[in-house]
C-alpha atoms as a PDB file:
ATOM      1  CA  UNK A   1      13.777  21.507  21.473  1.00  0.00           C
ATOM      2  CA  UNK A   2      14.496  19.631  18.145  1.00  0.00           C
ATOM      3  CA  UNK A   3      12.307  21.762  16.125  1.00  0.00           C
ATOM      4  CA  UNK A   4      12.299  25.445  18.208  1.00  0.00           C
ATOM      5  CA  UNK A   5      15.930  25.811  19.667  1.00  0.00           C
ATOM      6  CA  UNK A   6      14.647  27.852  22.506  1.00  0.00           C
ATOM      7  CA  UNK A   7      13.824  26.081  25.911  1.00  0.00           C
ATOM      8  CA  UNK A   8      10.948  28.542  26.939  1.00  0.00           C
ATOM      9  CA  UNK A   9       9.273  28.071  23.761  1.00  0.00           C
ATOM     10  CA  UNK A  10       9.634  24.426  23.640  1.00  0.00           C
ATOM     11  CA  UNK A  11       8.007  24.572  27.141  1.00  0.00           C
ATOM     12  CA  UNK A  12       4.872  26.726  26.097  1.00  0.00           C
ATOM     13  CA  UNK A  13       4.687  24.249  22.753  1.00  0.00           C
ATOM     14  CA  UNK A  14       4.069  21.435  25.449  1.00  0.00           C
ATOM     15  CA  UNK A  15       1.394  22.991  27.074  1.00  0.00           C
ATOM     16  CA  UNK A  16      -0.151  23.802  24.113  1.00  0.00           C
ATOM     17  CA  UNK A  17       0.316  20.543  22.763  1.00  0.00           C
ATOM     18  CA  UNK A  18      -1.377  18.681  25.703  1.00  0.00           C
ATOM     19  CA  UNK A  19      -4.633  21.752  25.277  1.00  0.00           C
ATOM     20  CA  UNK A  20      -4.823  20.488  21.692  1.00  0.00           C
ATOM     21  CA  UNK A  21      -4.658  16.792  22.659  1.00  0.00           C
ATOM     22  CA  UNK A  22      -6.994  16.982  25.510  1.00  0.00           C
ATOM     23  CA  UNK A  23      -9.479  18.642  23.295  1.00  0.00           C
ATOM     24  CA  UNK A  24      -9.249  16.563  19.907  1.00  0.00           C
ATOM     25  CA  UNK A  25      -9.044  13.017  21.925  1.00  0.00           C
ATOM     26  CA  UNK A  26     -12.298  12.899  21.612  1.00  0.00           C
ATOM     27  CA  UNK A  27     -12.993  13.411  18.531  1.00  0.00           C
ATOM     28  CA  UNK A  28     -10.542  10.750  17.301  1.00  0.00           C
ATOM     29  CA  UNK A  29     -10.520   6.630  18.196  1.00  0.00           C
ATOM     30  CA  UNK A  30      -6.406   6.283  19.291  1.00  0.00           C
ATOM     31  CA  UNK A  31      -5.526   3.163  19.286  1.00  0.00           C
ATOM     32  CA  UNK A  32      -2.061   4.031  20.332  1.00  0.00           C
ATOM     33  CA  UNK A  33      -1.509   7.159  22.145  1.00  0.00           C
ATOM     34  CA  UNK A  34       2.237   7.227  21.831  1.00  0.00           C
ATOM     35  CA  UNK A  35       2.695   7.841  18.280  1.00  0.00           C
ATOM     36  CA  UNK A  36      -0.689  10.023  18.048  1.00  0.00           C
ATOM     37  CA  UNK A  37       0.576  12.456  20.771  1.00  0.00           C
ATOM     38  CA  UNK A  38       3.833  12.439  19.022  1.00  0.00           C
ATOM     39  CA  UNK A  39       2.375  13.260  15.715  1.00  0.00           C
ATOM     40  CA  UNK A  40       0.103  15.999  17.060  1.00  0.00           C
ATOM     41  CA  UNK A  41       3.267  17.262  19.008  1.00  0.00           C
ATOM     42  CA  UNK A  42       5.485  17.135  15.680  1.00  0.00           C
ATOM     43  CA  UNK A  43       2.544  18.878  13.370  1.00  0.00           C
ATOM     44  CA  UNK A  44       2.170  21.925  16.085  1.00  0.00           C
ATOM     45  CA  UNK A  45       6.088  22.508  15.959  1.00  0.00           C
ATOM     46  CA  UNK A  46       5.906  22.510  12.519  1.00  0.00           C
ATOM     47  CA  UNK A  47       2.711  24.714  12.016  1.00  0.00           C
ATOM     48  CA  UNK A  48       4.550  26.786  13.886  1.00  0.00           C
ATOM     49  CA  UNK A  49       8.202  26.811  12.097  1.00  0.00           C
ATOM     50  CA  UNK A  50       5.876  27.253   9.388  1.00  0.00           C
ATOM     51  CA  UNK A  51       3.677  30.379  10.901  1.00  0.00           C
ATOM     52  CA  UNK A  52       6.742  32.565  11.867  1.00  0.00           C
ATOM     53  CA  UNK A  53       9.817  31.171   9.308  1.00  0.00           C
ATOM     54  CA  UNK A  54      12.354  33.795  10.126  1.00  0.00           C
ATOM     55  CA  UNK A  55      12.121  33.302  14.361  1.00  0.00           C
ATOM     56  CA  UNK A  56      13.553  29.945  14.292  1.00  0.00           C
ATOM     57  CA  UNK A  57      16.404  30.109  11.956  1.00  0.00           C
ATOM     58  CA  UNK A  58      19.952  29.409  12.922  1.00  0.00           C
ATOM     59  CA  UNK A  59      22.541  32.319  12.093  1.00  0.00           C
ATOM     60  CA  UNK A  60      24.522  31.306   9.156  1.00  0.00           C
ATOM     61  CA  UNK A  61      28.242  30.654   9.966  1.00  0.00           C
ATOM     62  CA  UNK A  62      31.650  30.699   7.457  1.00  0.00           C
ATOM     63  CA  UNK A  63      30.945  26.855   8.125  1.00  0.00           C
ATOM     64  CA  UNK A  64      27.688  26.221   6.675  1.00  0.00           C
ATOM     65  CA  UNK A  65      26.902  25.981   2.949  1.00  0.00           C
ATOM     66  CA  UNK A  66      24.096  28.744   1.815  1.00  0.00           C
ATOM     67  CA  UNK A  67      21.482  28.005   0.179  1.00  0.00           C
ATOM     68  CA  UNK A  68      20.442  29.792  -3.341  1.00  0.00           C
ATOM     69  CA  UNK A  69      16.947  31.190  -3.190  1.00  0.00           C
ATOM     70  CA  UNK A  70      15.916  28.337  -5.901  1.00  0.00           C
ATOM     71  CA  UNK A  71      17.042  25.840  -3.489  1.00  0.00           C
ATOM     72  CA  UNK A  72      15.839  27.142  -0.512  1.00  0.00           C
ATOM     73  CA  UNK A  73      12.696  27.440  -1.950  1.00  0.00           C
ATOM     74  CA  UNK A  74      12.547  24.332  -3.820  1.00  0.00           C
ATOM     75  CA  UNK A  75      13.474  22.570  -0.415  1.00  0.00           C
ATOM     76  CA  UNK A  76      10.080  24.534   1.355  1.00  0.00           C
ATOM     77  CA  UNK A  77       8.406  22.805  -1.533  1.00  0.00           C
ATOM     78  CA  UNK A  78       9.661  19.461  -0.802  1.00  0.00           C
ATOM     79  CA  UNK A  79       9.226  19.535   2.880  1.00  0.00           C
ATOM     80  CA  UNK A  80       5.190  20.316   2.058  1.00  0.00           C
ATOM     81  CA  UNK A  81       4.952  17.402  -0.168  1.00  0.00           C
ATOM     82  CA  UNK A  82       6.349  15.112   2.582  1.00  0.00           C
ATOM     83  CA  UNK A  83       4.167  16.935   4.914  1.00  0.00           C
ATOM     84  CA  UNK A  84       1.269  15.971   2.695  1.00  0.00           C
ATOM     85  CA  UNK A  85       2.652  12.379   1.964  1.00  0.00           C
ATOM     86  CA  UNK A  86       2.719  12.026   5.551  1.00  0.00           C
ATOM     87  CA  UNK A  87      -0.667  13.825   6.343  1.00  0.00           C
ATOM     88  CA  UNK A  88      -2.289  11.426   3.673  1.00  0.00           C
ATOM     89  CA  UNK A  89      -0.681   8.306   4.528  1.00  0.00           C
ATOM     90  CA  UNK A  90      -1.953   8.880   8.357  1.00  0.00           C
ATOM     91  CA  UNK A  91      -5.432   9.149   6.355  1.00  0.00           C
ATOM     92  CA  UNK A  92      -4.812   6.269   4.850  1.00  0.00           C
ATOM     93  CA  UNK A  93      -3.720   4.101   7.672  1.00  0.00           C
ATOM     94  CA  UNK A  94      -7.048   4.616   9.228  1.00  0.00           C
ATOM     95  CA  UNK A  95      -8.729   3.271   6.392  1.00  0.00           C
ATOM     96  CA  UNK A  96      -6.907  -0.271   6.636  1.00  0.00           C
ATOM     97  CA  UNK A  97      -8.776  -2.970   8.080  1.00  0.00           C
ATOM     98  CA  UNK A  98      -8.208  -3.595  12.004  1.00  0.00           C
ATOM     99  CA  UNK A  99      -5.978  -6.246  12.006  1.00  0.00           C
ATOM    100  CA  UNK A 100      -3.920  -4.821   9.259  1.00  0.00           C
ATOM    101  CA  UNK A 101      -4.095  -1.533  10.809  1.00  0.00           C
ATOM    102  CA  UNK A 102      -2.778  -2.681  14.507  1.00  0.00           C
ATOM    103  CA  UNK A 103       0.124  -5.171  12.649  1.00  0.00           C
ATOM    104  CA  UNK A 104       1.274  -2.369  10.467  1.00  0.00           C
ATOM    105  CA  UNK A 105       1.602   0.092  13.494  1.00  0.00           C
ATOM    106  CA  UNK A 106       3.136  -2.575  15.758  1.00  0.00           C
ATOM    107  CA  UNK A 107       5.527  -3.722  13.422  1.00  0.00           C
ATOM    108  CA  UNK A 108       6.810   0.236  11.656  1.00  0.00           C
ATOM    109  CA  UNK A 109       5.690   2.483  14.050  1.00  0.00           C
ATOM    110  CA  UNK A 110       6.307   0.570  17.529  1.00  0.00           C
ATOM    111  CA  UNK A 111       9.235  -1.250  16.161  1.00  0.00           C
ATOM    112  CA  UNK A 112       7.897  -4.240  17.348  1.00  0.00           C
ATOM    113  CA  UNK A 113       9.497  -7.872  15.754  1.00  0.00           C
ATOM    114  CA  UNK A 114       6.774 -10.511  14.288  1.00  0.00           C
ATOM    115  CA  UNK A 115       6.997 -12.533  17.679  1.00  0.00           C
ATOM    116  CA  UNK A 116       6.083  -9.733  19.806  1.00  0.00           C
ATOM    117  CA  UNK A 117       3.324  -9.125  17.535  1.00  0.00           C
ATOM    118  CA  UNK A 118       2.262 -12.434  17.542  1.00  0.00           C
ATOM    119  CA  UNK A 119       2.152 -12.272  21.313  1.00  0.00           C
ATOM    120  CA  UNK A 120       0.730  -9.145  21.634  1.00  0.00           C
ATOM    121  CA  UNK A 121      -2.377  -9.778  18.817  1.00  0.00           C
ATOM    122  CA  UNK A 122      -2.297 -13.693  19.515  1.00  0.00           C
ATOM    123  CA  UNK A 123      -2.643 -14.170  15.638  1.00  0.00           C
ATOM    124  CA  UNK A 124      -0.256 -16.578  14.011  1.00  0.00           C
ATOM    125  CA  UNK A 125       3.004 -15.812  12.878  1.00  0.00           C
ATOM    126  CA  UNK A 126       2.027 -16.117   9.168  1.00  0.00           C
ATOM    127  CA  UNK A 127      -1.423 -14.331   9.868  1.00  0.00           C
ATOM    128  CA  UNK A 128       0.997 -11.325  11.386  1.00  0.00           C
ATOM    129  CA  UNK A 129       3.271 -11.478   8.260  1.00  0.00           C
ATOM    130  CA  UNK A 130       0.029 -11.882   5.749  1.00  0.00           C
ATOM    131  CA  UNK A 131      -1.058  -8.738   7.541  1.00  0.00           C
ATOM    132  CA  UNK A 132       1.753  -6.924   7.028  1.00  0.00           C
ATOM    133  CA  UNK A 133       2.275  -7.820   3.612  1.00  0.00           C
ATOM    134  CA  UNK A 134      -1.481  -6.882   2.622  1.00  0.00           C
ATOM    135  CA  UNK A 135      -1.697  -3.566   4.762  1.00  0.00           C
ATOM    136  CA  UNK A 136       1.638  -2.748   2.999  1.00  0.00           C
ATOM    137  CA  UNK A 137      -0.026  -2.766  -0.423  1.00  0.00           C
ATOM    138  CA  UNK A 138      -3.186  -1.704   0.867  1.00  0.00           C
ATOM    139  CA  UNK A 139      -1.448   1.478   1.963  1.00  0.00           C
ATOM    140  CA  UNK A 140       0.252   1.927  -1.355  1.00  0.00           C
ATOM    141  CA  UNK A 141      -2.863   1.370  -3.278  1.00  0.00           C
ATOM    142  CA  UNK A 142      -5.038   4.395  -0.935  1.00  0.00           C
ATOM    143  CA  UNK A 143      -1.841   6.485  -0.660  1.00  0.00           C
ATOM    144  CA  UNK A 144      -1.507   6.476  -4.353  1.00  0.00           C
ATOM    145  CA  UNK A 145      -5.453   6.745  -4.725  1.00  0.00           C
ATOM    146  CA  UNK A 146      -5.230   9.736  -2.659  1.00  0.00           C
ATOM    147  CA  UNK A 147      -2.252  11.643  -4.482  1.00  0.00           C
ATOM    148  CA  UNK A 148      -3.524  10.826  -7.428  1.00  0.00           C
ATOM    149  CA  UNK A 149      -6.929  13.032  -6.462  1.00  0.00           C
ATOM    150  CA  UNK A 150      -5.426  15.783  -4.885  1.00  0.00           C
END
Protein backbone atom coordinates (compact mmCIF):
# COMPACT_ATOMS: atom_id res chain seq x y z
CA UNK A 1 0.00 0.00 0.00
CA UNK A 2 3.03 2.32 0.73
CA UNK A 3 4.31 2.23 -2.70
CA UNK A 4 0.85 1.51 -5.03
CA UNK A 5 -2.04 3.45 -3.22
CA UNK A 6 -4.56 1.03 -4.50
CA UNK A 7 -5.63 -1.99 -2.23
CA UNK A 8 -6.37 -4.45 -5.20
CA UNK A 9 -3.10 -3.84 -6.65
CA UNK A 10 -1.21 -4.07 -3.52
CA UNK A 11 -3.02 -7.46 -3.16
CA UNK A 12 -2.01 -8.89 -6.70
CA UNK A 13 1.78 -7.35 -5.89
CA UNK A 14 1.68 -9.94 -2.91
CA UNK A 15 0.91 -12.76 -4.83
CA UNK A 16 3.27 -11.98 -7.21
CA UNK A 17 5.77 -11.30 -4.77
CA UNK A 18 5.48 -14.72 -2.98
CA UNK A 19 5.61 -16.47 -7.12
CA UNK A 20 8.91 -14.59 -7.39
CA UNK A 21 10.15 -15.65 -3.93
CA UNK A 22 9.11 -19.18 -4.15
CA UNK A 23 10.91 -19.46 -7.39
CA UNK A 24 14.32 -17.51 -6.74
CA UNK A 25 14.72 -19.16 -3.02
CA UNK A 26 16.50 -21.49 -4.49
CA UNK A 27 18.71 -20.03 -6.28
CA UNK A 28 19.90 -17.81 -3.41
CA UNK A 29 21.48 -18.99 0.31
CA UNK A 30 19.01 -16.57 2.81
CA UNK A 31 20.30 -16.38 5.78
CA UNK A 32 17.51 -14.23 6.97
CA UNK A 33 14.28 -14.43 5.26
CA UNK A 34 12.75 -11.35 6.77
CA UNK A 35 14.72 -8.70 5.25
CA UNK A 36 15.25 -10.81 1.85
CA UNK A 37 11.43 -11.14 1.34
CA UNK A 38 11.19 -7.56 2.21
CA UNK A 39 13.74 -6.50 -0.26
CA UNK A 40 12.35 -8.65 -3.07
CA UNK A 41 8.85 -7.22 -2.03
CA UNK A 42 10.25 -3.47 -2.08
CA UNK A 43 12.28 -4.03 -5.63
CA UNK A 44 8.89 -5.52 -7.38
CA UNK A 45 6.87 -2.33 -6.15
CA UNK A 46 9.38 -0.34 -7.42
CA UNK A 47 10.01 -2.14 -10.84
CA UNK A 48 6.72 -1.56 -11.09
CA UNK A 49 6.30 2.36 -10.09
CA UNK A 50 9.04 2.33 -12.43
CA UNK A 51 7.29 0.19 -15.47
CA UNK A 52 4.02 2.29 -15.58
CA UNK A 53 5.17 6.02 -13.93
CA UNK A 54 2.01 7.88 -14.68
CA UNK A 55 -0.60 5.00 -12.93
CA UNK A 56 0.61 5.61 -9.54
CA UNK A 57 0.86 9.28 -9.20
CA UNK A 58 -1.07 11.29 -6.71
CA UNK A 59 -3.24 14.26 -8.24
CA UNK A 60 -1.53 17.44 -7.53
CA UNK A 61 -3.45 19.70 -5.05
CA UNK A 62 -3.27 23.88 -4.42
CA UNK A 63 -1.34 22.31 -1.33
CA UNK A 64 1.52 20.61 -2.76
CA UNK A 65 4.64 22.28 -4.19
CA UNK A 66 5.23 21.26 -8.12
CA UNK A 67 7.98 20.15 -9.24
CA UNK A 68 9.98 21.81 -12.39
CA UNK A 69 10.71 19.25 -15.05
CA UNK A 70 14.64 19.69 -14.09
CA UNK A 71 13.77 18.67 -10.69
CA UNK A 72 11.52 16.10 -11.28
CA UNK A 73 13.81 14.62 -13.43
CA UNK A 74 16.88 15.18 -11.57
CA UNK A 75 15.01 13.50 -8.53
CA UNK A 76 14.25 10.11 -11.06
CA UNK A 77 17.99 10.34 -11.37
CA UNK A 78 18.71 10.32 -7.80
CA UNK A 79 16.27 7.71 -6.79
CA UNK A 80 18.28 5.25 -9.52
CA UNK A 81 21.53 5.98 -7.98
CA UNK A 82 20.19 4.99 -4.52
CA UNK A 83 18.56 2.16 -6.20
CA UNK A 84 21.97 1.15 -7.46
CA UNK A 85 23.79 2.10 -4.13
CA UNK A 86 21.42 -0.13 -2.57
CA UNK A 87 21.44 -2.94 -5.30
CA UNK A 88 25.37 -2.91 -4.96
CA UNK A 89 25.72 -2.69 -1.37
CA UNK A 90 23.29 -5.96 -1.10
CA UNK A 91 26.15 -7.35 -3.56
CA UNK A 92 28.48 -6.39 -1.42
CA UNK A 93 27.16 -7.64 1.83
CA UNK A 94 27.31 -11.08 0.45
CA UNK A 95 30.81 -10.83 -0.16
CA UNK A 96 31.72 -10.14 3.66
CA UNK A 97 33.01 -12.90 5.55
CA UNK A 98 30.32 -14.99 7.67
CA UNK A 99 30.73 -13.70 10.86
CA UNK A 100 30.96 -10.19 9.65
CA UNK A 101 28.17 -10.77 7.39
CA UNK A 102 25.58 -12.23 10.20
CA UNK A 103 26.90 -9.24 12.91
CA UNK A 104 26.40 -6.56 10.36
CA UNK A 105 22.79 -7.79 9.52
CA UNK A 106 21.93 -8.44 13.18
CA UNK A 107 23.10 -5.34 14.40
CA UNK A 108 21.62 -2.63 11.09
CA UNK A 109 19.23 -4.62 9.56
CA UNK A 110 17.52 -6.60 12.61
CA UNK A 111 18.13 -3.79 14.95
CA UNK A 112 19.53 -6.03 17.23
CA UNK A 113 21.88 -4.38 20.40
CA UNK A 114 25.59 -5.99 20.86
CA UNK A 115 24.19 -8.24 23.79
CA UNK A 116 21.59 -9.81 21.80
CA UNK A 117 24.13 -10.43 19.29
CA UNK A 118 26.40 -11.77 21.55
CA UNK A 119 23.70 -14.17 22.66
CA UNK A 120 22.44 -14.97 19.55
CA UNK A 121 26.19 -15.71 17.72
CA UNK A 122 27.78 -16.70 21.23
CA UNK A 123 30.93 -14.64 20.14
CA UNK A 124 32.29 -12.18 22.64
CA UNK A 125 31.18 -8.85 23.07
CA UNK A 126 34.41 -7.35 21.61
CA UNK A 127 34.53 -10.15 18.84
CA UNK A 128 30.72 -8.76 17.95
CA UNK A 129 31.97 -5.09 18.02
CA UNK A 130 35.45 -6.09 16.05
CA UNK A 131 32.98 -7.54 13.58
CA UNK A 132 31.07 -4.78 13.16
CA UNK A 133 33.73 -2.40 12.96
CA UNK A 134 35.64 -4.53 10.17
CA UNK A 135 32.43 -5.50 8.07
CA UNK A 136 31.71 -1.71 8.27
CA UNK A 137 34.90 -0.87 6.37
CA UNK A 138 34.86 -3.93 4.53
CA UNK A 139 31.57 -2.77 3.05
CA UNK A 140 32.89 0.66 2.30
CA UNK A 141 35.97 -0.63 0.71
CA UNK A 142 33.68 -3.28 -1.96
CA UNK A 143 30.89 -0.66 -2.16
CA UNK A 144 33.35 1.89 -3.28
CA UNK A 145 35.27 -0.87 -5.39
CA UNK A 146 32.10 -1.51 -7.05
CA UNK A 147 30.99 2.21 -7.92
CA UNK A 148 34.09 2.93 -8.83
CA UNK A 149 33.78 0.06 -11.84
CA UNK A 150 30.49 0.67 -12.90
Amino acid sequence: MKYLKDEEEAKDVVQQVFLKAITELGKYKVDYFKSWIYMVAKNYCLMKLRDNPGKYRTPISENMNVMLPEEENEARISGMEKEKKLALLSLSLEELNPAQKQCITLFYIDKKSYQEITDQTGFTMMQVKSHIQNGKRNLKMLLDEKLNNS
